[in-house]
C-alpha atoms as a PDB file:
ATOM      1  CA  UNK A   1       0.000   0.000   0.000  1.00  0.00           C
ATOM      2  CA  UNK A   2       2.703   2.273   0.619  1.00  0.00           C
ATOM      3  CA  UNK A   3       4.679   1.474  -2.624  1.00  0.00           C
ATOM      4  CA  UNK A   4       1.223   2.313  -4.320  1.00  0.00           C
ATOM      5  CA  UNK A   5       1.150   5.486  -2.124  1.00  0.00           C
ATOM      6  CA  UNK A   6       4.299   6.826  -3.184  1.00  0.00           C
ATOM      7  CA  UNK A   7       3.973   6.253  -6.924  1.00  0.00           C
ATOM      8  CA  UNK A   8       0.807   8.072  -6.778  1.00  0.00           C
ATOM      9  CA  UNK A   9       2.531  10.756  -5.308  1.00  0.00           C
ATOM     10  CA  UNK A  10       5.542  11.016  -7.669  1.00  0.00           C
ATOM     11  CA  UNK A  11       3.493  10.365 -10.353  1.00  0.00           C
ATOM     12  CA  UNK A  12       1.464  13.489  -9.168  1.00  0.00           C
ATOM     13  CA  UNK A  13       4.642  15.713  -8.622  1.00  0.00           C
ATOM     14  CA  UNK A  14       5.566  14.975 -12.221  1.00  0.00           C
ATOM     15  CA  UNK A  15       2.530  15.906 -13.752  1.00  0.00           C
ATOM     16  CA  UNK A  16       1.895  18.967 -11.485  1.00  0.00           C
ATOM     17  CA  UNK A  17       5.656  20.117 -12.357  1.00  0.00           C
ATOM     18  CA  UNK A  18       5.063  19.580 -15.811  1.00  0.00           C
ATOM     19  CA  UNK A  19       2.297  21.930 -15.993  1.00  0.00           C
ATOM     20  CA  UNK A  20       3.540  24.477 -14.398  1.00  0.00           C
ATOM     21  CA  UNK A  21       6.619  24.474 -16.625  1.00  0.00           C
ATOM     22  CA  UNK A  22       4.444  24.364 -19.717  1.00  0.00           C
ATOM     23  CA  UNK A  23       2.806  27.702 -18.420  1.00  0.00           C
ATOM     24  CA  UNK A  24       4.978  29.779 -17.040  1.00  0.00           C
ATOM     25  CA  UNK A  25       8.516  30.615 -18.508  1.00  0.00           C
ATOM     26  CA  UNK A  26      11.318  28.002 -17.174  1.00  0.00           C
ATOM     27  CA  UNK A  27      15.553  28.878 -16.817  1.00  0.00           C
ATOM     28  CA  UNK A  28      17.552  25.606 -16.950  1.00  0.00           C
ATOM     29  CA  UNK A  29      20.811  25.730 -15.830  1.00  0.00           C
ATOM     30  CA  UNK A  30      23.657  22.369 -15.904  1.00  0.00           C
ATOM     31  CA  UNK A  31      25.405  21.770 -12.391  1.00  0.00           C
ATOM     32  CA  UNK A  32      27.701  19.046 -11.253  1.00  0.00           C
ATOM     33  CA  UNK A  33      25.000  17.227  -9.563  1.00  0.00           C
ATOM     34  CA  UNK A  34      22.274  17.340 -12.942  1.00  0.00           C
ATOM     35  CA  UNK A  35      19.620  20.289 -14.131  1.00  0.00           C
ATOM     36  CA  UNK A  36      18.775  22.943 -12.218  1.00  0.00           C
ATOM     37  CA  UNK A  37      15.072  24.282 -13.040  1.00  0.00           C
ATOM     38  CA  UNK A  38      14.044  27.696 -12.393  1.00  0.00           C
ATOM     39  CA  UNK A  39      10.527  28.305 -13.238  1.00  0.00           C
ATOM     40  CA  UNK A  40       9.644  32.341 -12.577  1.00  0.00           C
ATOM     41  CA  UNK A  41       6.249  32.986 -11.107  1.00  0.00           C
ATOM     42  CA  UNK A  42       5.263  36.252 -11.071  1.00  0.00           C
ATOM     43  CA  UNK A  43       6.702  38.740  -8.759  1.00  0.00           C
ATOM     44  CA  UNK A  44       8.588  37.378  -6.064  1.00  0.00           C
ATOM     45  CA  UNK A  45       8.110  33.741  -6.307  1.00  0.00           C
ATOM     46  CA  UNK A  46      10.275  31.448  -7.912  1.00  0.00           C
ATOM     47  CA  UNK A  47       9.859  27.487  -8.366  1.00  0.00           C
ATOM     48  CA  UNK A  48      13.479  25.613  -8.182  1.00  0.00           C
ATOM     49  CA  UNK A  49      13.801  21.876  -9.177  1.00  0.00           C
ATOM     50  CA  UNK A  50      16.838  20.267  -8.533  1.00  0.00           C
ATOM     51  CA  UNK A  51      18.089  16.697  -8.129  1.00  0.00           C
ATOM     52  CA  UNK A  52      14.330  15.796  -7.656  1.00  0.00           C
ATOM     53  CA  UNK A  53      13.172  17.841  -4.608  1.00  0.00           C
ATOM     54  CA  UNK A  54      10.929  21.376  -5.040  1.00  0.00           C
ATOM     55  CA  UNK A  55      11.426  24.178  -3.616  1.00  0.00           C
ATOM     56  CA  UNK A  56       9.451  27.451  -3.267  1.00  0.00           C
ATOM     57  CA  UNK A  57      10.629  30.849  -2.755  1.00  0.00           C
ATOM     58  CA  UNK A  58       8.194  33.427  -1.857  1.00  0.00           C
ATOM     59  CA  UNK A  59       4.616  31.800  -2.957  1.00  0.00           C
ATOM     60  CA  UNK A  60       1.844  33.877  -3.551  1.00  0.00           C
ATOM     61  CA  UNK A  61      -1.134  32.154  -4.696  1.00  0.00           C
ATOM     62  CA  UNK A  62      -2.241  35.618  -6.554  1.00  0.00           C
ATOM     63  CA  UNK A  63       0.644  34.408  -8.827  1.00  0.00           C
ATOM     64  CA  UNK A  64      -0.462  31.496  -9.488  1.00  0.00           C
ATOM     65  CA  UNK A  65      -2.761  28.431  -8.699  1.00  0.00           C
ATOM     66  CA  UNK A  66      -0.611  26.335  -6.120  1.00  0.00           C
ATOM     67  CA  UNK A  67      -2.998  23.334  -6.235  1.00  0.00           C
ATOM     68  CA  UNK A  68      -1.756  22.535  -9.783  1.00  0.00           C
ATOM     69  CA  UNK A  69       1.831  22.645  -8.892  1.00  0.00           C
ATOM     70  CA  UNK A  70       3.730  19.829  -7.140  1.00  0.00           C
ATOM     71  CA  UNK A  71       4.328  19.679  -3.286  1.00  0.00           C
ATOM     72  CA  UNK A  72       7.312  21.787  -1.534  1.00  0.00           C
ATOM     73  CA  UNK A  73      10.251  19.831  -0.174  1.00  0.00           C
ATOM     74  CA  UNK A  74      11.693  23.008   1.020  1.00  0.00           C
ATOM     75  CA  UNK A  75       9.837  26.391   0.849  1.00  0.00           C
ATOM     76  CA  UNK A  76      11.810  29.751   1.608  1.00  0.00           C
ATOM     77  CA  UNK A  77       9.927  33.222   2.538  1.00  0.00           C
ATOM     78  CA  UNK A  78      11.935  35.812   2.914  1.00  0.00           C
ATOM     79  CA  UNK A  79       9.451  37.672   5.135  1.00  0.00           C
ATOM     80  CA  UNK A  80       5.761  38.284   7.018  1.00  0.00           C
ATOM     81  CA  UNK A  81       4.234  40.465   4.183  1.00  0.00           C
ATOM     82  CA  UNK A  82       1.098  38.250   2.188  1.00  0.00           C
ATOM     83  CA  UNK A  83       2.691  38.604  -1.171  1.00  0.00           C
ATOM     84  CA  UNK A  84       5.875  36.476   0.240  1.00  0.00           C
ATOM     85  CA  UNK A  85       3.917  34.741   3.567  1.00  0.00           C
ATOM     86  CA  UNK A  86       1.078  33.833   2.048  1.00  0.00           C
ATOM     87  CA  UNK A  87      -0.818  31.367   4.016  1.00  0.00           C
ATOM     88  CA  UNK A  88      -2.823  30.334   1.177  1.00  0.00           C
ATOM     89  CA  UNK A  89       0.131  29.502  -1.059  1.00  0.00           C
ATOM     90  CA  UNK A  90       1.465  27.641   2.101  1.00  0.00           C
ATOM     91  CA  UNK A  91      -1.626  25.450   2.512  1.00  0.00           C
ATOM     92  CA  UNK A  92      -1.379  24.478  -0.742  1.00  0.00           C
ATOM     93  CA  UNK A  93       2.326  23.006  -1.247  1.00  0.00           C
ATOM     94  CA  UNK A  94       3.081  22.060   1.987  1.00  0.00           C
ATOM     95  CA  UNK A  95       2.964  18.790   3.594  1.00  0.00           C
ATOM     96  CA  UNK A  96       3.640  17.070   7.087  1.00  0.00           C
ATOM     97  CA  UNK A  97       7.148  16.329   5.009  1.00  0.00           C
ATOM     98  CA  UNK A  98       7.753  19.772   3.992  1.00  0.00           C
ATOM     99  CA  UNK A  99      10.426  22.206   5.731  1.00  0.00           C
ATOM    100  CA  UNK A 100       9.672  25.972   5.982  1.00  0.00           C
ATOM    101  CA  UNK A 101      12.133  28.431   6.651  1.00  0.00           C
ATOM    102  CA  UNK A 102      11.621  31.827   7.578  1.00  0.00           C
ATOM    103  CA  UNK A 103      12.711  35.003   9.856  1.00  0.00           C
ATOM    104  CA  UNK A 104      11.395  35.504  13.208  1.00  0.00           C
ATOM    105  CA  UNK A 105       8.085  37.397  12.344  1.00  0.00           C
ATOM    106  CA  UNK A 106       7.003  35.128  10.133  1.00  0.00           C
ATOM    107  CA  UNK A 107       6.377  32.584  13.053  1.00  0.00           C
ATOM    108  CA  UNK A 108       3.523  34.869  14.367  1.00  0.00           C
ATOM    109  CA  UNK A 109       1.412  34.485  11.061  1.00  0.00           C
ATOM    110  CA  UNK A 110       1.981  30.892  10.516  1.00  0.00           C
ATOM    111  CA  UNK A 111       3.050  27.781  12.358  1.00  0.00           C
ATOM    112  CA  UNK A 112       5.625  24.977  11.406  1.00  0.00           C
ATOM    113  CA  UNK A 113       8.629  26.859  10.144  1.00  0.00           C
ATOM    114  CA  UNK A 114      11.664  27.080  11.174  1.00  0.00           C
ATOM    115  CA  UNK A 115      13.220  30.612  12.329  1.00  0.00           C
ATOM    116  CA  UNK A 116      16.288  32.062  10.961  1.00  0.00           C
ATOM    117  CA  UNK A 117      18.414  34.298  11.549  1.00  0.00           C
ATOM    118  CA  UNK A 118      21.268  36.284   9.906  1.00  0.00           C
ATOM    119  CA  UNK A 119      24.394  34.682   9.244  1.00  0.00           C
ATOM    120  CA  UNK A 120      22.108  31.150  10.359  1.00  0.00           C
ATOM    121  CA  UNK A 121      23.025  27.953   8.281  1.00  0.00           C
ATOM    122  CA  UNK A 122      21.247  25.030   7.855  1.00  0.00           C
ATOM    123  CA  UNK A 123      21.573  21.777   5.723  1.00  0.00           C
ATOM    124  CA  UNK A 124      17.657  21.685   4.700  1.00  0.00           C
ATOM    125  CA  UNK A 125      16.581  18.196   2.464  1.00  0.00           C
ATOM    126  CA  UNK A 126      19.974  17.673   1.311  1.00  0.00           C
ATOM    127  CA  UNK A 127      20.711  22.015   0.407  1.00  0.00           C
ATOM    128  CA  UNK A 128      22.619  23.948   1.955  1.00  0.00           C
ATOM    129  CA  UNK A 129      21.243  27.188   2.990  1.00  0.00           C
ATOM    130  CA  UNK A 130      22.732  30.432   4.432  1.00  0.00           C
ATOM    131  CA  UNK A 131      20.295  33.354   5.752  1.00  0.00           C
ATOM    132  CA  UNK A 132      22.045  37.013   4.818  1.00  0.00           C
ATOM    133  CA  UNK A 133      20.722  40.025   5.922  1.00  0.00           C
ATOM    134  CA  UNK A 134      18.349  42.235   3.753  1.00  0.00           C
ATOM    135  CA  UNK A 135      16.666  45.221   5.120  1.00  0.00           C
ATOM    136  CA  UNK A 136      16.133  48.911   2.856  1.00  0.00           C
ATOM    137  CA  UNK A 137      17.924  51.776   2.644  1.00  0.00           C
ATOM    138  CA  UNK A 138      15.272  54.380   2.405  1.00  0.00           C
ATOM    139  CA  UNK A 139      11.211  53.727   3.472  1.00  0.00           C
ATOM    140  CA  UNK A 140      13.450  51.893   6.306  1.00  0.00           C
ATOM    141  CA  UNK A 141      10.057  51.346   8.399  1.00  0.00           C
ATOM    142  CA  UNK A 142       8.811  48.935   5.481  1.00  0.00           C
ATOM    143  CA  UNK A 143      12.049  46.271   5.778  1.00  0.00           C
ATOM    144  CA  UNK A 144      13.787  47.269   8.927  1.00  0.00           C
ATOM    145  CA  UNK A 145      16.882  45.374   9.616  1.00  0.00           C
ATOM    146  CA  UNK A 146      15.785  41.682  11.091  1.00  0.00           C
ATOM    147  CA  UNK A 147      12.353  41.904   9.372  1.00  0.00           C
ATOM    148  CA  UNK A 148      13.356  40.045   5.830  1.00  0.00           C
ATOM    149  CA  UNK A 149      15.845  37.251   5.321  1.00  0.00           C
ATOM    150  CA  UNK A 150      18.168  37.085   2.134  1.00  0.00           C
ATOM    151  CA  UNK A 151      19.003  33.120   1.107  1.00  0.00           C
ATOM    152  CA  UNK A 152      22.330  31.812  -0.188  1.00  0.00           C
ATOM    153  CA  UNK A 153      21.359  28.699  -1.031  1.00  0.00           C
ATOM    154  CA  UNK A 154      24.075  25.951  -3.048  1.00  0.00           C
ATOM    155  CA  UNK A 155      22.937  23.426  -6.019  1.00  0.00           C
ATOM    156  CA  UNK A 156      25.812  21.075  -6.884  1.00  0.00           C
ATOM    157  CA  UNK A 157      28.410  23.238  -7.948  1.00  0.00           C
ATOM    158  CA  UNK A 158      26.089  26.346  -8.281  1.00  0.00           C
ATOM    159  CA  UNK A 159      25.291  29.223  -5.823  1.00  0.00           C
ATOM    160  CA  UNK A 160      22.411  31.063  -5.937  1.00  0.00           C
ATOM    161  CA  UNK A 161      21.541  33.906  -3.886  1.00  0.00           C
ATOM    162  CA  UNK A 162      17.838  35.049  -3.662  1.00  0.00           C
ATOM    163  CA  UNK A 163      18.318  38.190  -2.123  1.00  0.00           C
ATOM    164  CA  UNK A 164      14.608  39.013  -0.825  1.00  0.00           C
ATOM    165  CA  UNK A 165      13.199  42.522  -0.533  1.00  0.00           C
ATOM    166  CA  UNK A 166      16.654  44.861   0.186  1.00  0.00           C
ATOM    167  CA  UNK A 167      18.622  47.616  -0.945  1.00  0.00           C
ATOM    168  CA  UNK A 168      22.458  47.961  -1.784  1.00  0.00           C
ATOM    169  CA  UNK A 169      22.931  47.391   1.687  1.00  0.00           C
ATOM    170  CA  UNK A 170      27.029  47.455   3.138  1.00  0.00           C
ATOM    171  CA  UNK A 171      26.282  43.777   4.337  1.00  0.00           C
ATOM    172  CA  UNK A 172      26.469  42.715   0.268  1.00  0.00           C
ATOM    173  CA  UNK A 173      30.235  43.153   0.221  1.00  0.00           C
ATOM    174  CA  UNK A 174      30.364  40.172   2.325  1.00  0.00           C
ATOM    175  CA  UNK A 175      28.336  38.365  -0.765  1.00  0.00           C
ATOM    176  CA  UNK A 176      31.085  38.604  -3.168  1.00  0.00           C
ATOM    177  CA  UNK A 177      34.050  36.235  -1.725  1.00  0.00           C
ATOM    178  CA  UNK A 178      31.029  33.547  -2.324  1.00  0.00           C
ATOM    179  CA  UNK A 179      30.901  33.680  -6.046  1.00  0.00           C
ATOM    180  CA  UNK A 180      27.558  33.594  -6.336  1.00  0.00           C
ATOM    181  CA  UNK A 181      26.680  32.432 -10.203  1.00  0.00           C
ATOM    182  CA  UNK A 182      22.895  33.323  -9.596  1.00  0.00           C
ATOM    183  CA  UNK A 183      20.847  36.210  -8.012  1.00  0.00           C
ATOM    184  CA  UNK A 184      17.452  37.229  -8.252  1.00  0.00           C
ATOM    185  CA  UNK A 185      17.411  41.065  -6.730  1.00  0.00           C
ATOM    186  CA  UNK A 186      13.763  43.177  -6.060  1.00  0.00           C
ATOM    187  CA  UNK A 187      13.835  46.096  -7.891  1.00  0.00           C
ATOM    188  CA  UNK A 188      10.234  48.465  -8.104  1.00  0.00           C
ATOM    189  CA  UNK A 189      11.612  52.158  -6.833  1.00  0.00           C
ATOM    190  CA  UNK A 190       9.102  51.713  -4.013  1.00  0.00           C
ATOM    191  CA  UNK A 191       9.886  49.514  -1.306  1.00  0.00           C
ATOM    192  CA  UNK A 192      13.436  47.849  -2.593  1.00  0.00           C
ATOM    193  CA  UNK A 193      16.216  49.650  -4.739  1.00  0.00           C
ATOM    194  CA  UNK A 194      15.933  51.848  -7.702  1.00  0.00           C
ATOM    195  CA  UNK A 195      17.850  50.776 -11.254  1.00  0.00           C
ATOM    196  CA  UNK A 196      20.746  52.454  -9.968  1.00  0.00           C
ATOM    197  CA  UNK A 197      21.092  51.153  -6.280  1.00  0.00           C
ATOM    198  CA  UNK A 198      20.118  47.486  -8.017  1.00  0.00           C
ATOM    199  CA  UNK A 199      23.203  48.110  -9.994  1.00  0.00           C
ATOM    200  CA  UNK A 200      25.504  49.350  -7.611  1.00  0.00           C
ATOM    201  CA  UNK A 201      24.608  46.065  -5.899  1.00  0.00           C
ATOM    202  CA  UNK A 202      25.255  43.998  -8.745  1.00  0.00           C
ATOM    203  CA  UNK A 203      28.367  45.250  -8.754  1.00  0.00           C
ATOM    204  CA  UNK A 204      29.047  44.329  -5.374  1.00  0.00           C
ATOM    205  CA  UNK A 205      28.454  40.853  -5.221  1.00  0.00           C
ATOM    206  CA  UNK A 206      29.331  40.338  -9.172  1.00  0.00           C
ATOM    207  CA  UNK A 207      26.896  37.383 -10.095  1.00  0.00           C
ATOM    208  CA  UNK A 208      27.414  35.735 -13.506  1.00  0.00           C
ATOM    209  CA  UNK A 209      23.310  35.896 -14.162  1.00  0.00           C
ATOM    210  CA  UNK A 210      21.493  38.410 -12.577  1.00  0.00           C
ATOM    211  CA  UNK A 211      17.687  38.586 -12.572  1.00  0.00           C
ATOM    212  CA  UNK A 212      15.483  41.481 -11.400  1.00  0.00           C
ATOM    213  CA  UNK A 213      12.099  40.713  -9.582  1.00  0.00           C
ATOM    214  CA  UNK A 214       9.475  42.127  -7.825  1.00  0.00           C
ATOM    215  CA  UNK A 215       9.566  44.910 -10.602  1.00  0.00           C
ATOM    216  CA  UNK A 216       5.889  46.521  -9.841  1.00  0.00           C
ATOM    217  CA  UNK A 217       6.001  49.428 -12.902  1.00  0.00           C
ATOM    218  CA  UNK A 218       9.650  49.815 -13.011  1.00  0.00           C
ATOM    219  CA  UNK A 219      11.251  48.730 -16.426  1.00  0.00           C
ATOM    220  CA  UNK A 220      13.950  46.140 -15.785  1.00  0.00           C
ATOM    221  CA  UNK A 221      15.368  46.904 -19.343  1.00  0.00           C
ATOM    222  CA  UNK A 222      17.194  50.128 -17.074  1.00  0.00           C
ATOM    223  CA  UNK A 223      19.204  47.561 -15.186  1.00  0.00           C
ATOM    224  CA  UNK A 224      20.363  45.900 -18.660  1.00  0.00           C
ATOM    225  CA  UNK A 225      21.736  49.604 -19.560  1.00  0.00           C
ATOM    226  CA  UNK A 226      23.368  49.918 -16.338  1.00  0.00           C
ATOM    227  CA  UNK A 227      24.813  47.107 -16.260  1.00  0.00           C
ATOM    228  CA  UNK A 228      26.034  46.902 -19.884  1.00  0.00           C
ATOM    229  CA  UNK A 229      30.041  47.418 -19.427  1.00  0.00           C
ATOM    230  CA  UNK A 230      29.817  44.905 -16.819  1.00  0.00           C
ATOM    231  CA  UNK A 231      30.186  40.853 -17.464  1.00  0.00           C
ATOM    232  CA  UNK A 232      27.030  40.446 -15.463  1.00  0.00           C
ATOM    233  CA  UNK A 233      24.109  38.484 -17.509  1.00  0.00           C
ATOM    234  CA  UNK A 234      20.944  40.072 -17.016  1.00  0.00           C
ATOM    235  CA  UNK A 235      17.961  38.269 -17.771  1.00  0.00           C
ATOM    236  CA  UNK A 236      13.934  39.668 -17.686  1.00  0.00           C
ATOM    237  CA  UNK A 237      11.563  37.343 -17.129  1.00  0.00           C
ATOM    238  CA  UNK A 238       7.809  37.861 -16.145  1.00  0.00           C
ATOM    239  CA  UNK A 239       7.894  38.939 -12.464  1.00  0.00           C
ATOM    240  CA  UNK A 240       6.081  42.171 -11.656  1.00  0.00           C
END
């Protein structure tokens, strides 16, 4: 029964994952341990499949419908506001199996996770994962400093760093003796950094692909400019 159980269930995952990479747009990237698959959301949220375990960063079920994509091994929010703590989203891809990471105030909205703090490292389902800080730089009462958690997280021979909501804050120039080959950095001129201060960060940490999310109404195409003497990939994807 439990043999019968579990194919079910991967047999679910596999269908579930293919839809979701038949409708949204999907990055795949070769690492020493297989494919990495990033499939971009909308917004904030990200879908990462990697040596057959899921992951979610930042699910908001506004996004998308989370009851047609596969279950979460591992699920990241980077802090307590809906569109990256969404209960909802939650509901929907975790399990009894699933771990939840998350900063401090998340653990007030919703139950299960497990806190972390800055400079925190874990070995979560096999990944390596390292909380960084992230906080802004102006509209400082919107991300103080301990509200949101940045993630360095490691795939095979890859690092990726999914930086959550922050600005070009001093703590980056810690980020870029890690040789990170991956970041995903918000970037809307409201609550998170401006095409200039996503830049100057970019230049900080020197990532080999860069993507901008979280974009609200600001045009990513700026960064590309900015960043065009650089040898920093950037890549737009859907994720306003």
């Amino acid at each position: 029964m439990k043999k019968i159980f579990l194919l079910l269930f991967v047999l679910t995952n596999v269908a579930c994952t293919a839809y979701a990479e038949e409708n949204f747009e999907v990055d795949t990237f070769e690492t020493s341990k297989g494919e990495l698959k990033i499939t971009f959301l909308g917004h904030a949220s990200l879908m990462v499949n990697f040596d057959g375990k899921i992951i979610y960063i930042d699910p908001w079920s506004r996004m998308a419908d989370y009851s047609k994509f596969p279950k979460a091994d591992l699920v990241l929010s980077s802090h307590e506001h809906i569109d990256h703590l969404d209960p909802a989203a939650l509901d929907m891809v975790c399990t009894g199996e699933t771990i939840l990471l998350y900063p401090e105030s998340c653990a007030r909205k919703y139950k299960g996770g497990i806190v972390m703090k800055y400079g925190d490292k874990i070995i979560a389902k096999g990944f390596a994962v390292e909380t960084v800080p992230a906080y802004n730089t102006f509209k400082k009462r919107v991300h103080p400093y301990g509200l949101v958690n940045g993630y360095v997280v490691t795939f095979g021979d890859k690092i990726v760093y999914f930086a959550g909501e922050t600005g070009d804050i001093p703590e980056l120039d810690k980020l870029k003796d890690k040789d990170i080959d991956i970041a995903f950095l918000a970037m809307d001129s409201v609550y998170n950094t401006t095409p200039k201060m996503a830049a100057r960060a970019a230049k900080i940490i020197k990532p080999r692909i860069l993507y901008p999310i979280h974009t609200a109404d600001e045009d990513p195409s700026k960064l590309v400019d900015l960043l065009k003497d650089t040898d920093i990939d950037v890549r737009i994807r859907k994720m306003r």
